[in-house]
Structure formats: C-alpha cells, structure tokens
N, C-alpha and C. Protein backbone atom coordinates (compact mmCIF):
# COMPACT_ATOMS: atom_id res chain seq x y z
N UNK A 1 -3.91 4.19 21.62
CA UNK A 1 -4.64 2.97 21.95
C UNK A 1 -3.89 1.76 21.42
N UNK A 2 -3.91 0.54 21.58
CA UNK A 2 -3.31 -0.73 21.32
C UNK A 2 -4.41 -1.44 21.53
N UNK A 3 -3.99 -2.07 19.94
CA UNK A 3 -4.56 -2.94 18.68
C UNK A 3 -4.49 -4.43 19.47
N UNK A 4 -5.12 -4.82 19.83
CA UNK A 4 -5.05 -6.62 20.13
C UNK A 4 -5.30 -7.46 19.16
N UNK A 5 -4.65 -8.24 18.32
CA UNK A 5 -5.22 -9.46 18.18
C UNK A 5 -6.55 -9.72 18.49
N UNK A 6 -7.80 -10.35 17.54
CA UNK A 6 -8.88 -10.37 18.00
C UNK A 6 -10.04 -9.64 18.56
N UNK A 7 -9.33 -7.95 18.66
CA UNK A 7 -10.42 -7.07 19.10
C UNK A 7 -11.49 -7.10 18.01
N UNK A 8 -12.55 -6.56 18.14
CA UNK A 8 -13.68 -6.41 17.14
C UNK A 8 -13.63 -5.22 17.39
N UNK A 9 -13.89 -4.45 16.37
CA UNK A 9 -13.94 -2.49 15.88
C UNK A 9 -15.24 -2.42 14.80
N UNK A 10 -15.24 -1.55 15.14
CA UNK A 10 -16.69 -1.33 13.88
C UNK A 10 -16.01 0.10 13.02
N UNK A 11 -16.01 0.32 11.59
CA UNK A 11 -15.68 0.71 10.64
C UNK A 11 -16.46 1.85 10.90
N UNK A 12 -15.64 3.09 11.10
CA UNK A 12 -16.30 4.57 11.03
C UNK A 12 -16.54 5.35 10.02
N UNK A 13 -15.06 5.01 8.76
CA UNK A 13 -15.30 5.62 7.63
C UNK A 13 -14.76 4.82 6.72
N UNK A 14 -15.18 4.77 5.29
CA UNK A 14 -14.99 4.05 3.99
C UNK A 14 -16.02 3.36 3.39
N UNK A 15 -15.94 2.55 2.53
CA UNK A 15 -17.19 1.91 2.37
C UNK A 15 -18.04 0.96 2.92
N UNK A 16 -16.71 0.47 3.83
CA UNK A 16 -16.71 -0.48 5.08
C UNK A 16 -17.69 -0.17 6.08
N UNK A 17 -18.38 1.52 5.74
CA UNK A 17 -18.72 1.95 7.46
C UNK A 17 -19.91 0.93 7.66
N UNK A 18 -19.73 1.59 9.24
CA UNK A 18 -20.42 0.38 9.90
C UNK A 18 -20.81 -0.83 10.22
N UNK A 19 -19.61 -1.47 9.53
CA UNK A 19 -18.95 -2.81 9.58
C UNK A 19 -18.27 -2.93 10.62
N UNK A 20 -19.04 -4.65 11.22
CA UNK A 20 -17.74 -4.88 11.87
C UNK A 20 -16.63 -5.83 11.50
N UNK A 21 -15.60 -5.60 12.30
CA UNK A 21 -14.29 -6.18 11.50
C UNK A 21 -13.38 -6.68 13.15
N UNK A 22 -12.30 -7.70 12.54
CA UNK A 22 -11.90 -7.96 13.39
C UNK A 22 -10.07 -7.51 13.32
N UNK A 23 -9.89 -7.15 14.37
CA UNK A 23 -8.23 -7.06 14.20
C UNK A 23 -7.37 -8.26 14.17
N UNK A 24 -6.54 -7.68 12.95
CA UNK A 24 -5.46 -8.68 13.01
C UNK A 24 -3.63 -8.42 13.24
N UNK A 25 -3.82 -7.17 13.77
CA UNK A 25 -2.39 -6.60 14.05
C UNK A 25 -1.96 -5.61 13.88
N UNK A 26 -0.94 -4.98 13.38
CA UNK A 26 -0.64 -3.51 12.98
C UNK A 26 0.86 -3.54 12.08
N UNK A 27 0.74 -2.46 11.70
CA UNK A 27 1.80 -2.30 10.61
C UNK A 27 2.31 -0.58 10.60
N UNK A 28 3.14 -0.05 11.05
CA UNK A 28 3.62 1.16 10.80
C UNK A 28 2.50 1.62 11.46
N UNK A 29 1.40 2.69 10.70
CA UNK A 29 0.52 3.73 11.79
C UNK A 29 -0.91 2.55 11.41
N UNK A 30 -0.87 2.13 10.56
CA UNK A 30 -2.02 1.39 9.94
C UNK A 30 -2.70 0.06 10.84
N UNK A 31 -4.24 -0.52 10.80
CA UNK A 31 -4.34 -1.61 11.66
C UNK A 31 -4.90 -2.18 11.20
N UNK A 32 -4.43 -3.27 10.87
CA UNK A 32 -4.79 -4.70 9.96
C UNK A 32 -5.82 -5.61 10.45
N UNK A 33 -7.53 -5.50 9.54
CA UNK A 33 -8.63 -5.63 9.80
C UNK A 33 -9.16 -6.73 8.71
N UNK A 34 -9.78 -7.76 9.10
CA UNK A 34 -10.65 -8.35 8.18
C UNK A 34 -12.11 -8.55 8.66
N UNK A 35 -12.64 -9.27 7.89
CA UNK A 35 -14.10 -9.69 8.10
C UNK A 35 -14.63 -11.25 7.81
N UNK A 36 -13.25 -11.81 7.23
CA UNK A 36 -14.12 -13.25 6.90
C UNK A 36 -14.85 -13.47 5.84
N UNK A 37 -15.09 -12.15 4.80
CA UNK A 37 -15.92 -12.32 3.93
C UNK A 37 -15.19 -11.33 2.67
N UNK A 38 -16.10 -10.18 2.43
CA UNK A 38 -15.34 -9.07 1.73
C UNK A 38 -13.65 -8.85 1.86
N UNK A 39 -13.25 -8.85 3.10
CA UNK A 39 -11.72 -9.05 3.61
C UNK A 39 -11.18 -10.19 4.52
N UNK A 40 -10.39 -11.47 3.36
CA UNK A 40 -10.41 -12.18 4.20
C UNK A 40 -8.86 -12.30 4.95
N UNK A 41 -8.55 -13.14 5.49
CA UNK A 41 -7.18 -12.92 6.43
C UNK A 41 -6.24 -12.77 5.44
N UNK A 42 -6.20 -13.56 4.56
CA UNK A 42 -4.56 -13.36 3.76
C UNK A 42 -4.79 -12.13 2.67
N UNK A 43 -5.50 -11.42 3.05
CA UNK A 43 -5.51 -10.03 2.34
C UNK A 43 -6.44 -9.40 3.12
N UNK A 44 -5.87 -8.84 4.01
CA UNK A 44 -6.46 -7.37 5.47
C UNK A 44 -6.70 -5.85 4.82
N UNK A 45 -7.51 -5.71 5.21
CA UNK A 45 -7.16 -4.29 5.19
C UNK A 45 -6.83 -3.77 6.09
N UNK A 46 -5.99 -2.24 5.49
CA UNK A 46 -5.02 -1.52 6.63
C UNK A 46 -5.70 0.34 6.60
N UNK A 47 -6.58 -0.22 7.44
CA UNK A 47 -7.40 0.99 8.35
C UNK A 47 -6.32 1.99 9.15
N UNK A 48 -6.56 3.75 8.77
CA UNK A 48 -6.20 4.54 9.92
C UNK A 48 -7.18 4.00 11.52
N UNK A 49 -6.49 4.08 12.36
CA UNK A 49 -6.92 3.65 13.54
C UNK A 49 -7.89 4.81 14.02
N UNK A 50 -7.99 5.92 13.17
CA UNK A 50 -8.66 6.98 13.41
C UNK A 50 -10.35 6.62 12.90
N UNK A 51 -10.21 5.89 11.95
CA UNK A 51 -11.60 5.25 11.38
C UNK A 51 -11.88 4.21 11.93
N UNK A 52 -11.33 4.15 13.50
CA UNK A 52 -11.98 2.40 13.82
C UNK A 52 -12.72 3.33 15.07
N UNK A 53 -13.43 2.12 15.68
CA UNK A 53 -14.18 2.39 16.68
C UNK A 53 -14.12 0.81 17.59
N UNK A 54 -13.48 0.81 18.61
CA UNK A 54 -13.18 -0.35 19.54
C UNK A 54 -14.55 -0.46 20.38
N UNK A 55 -15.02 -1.70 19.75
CA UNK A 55 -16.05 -2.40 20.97
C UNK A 55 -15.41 -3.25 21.98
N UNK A 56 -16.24 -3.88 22.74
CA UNK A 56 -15.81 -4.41 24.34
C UNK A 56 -16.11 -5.70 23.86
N UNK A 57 -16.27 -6.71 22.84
CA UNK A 57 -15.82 -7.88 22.22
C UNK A 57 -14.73 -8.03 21.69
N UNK A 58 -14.27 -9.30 21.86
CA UNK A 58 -12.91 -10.24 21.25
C UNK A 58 -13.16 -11.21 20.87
N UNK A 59 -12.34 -11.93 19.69
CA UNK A 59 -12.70 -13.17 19.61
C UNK A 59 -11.55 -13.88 19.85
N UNK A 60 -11.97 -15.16 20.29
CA UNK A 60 -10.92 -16.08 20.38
C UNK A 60 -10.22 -16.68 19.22
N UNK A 61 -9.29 -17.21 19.92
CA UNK A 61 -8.35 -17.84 18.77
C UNK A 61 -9.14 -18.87 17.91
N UNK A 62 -10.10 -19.69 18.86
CA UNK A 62 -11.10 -20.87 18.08
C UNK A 62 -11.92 -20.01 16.92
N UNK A 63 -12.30 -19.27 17.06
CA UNK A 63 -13.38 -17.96 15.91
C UNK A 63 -12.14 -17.45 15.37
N UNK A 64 -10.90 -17.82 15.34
CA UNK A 64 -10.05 -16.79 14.61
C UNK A 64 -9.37 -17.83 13.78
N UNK A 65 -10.10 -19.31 13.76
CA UNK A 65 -9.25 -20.09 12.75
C UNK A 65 -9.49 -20.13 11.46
N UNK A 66 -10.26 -19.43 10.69
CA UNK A 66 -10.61 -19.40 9.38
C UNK A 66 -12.12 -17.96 9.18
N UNK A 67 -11.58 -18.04 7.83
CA UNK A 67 -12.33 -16.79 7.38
C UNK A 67 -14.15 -17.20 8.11
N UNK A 68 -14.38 -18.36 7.77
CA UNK A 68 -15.69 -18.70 8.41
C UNK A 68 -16.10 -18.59 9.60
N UNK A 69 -15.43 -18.83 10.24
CA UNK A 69 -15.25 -18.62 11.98
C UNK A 69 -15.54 -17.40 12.05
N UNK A 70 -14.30 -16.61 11.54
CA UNK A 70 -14.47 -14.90 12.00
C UNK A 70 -15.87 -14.32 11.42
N UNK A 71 -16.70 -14.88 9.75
CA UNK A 71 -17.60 -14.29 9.20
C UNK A 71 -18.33 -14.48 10.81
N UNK A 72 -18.73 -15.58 10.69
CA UNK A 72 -19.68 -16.72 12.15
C UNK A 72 -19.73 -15.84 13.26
N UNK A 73 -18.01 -15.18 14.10
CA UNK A 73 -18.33 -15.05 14.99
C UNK A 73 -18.84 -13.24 15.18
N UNK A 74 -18.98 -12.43 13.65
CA UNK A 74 -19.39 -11.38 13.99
C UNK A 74 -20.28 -11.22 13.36
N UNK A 75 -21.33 -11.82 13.07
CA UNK A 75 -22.57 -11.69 12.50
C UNK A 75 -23.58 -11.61 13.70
C-alpha cells in the first residue's frame, strides 16, 4: 500500500490504539504518523504499516499547517 501525505489511519496496535493519526511520510519499512497533540510533527512516530488502518479521509495541506490544525482537523 502507499503512504500519502495527509492520509488519516487509525492506530491498530500500541498505546496509540484507536487513535487517529495523520500521515506524514515514510522512512525505510516504517510510516511517519502524528496527531497534533501527544505526537507532534517535529517528532512523528514511526508505525509498522501493519498497525495502521487507512480510512477514506485526507487532510489538506491548510489542516496540515500546524500541530493545531491537524489536532482540529481529526477530532
């Protein structure tokens, strides 16, 4: 599967579960996730892609300009 920029995933396993989170890219096998809050952009976490779960939301670049935005646009 391929990671977009801006997808929204919801957290399958960790303490994270059932969080949602937004993508912010990828790195080696890993896919670089925040939330705006607990994880904010300049420190992602790097989720197996096996613990994500891809919903049919994205956010835009406008919701992707600051940790507030992204908290904002997945609440």
């Amino acid at each position: 599967m391929e990671w977009k920029n801006g997808m929204v995933v919801r957290s399958l396993c960790g303490r994270d579960k059932d969080r949602l989170l937004c993508v912010l890219g990828e790195e080696k096998n890993r896919v670089l996730v925040c939330d705006g809050k607990e994880r904010p952009m300049n420190r992602p976490k790097r989720k197996n892609p096996k613990h994500l779960a891809p919903t049919k939301k994205s956010l835009t670049a406008e919701q992707m300009r600051s940790n507030r935005a992204i908290k904002q646009a997945l609440k």
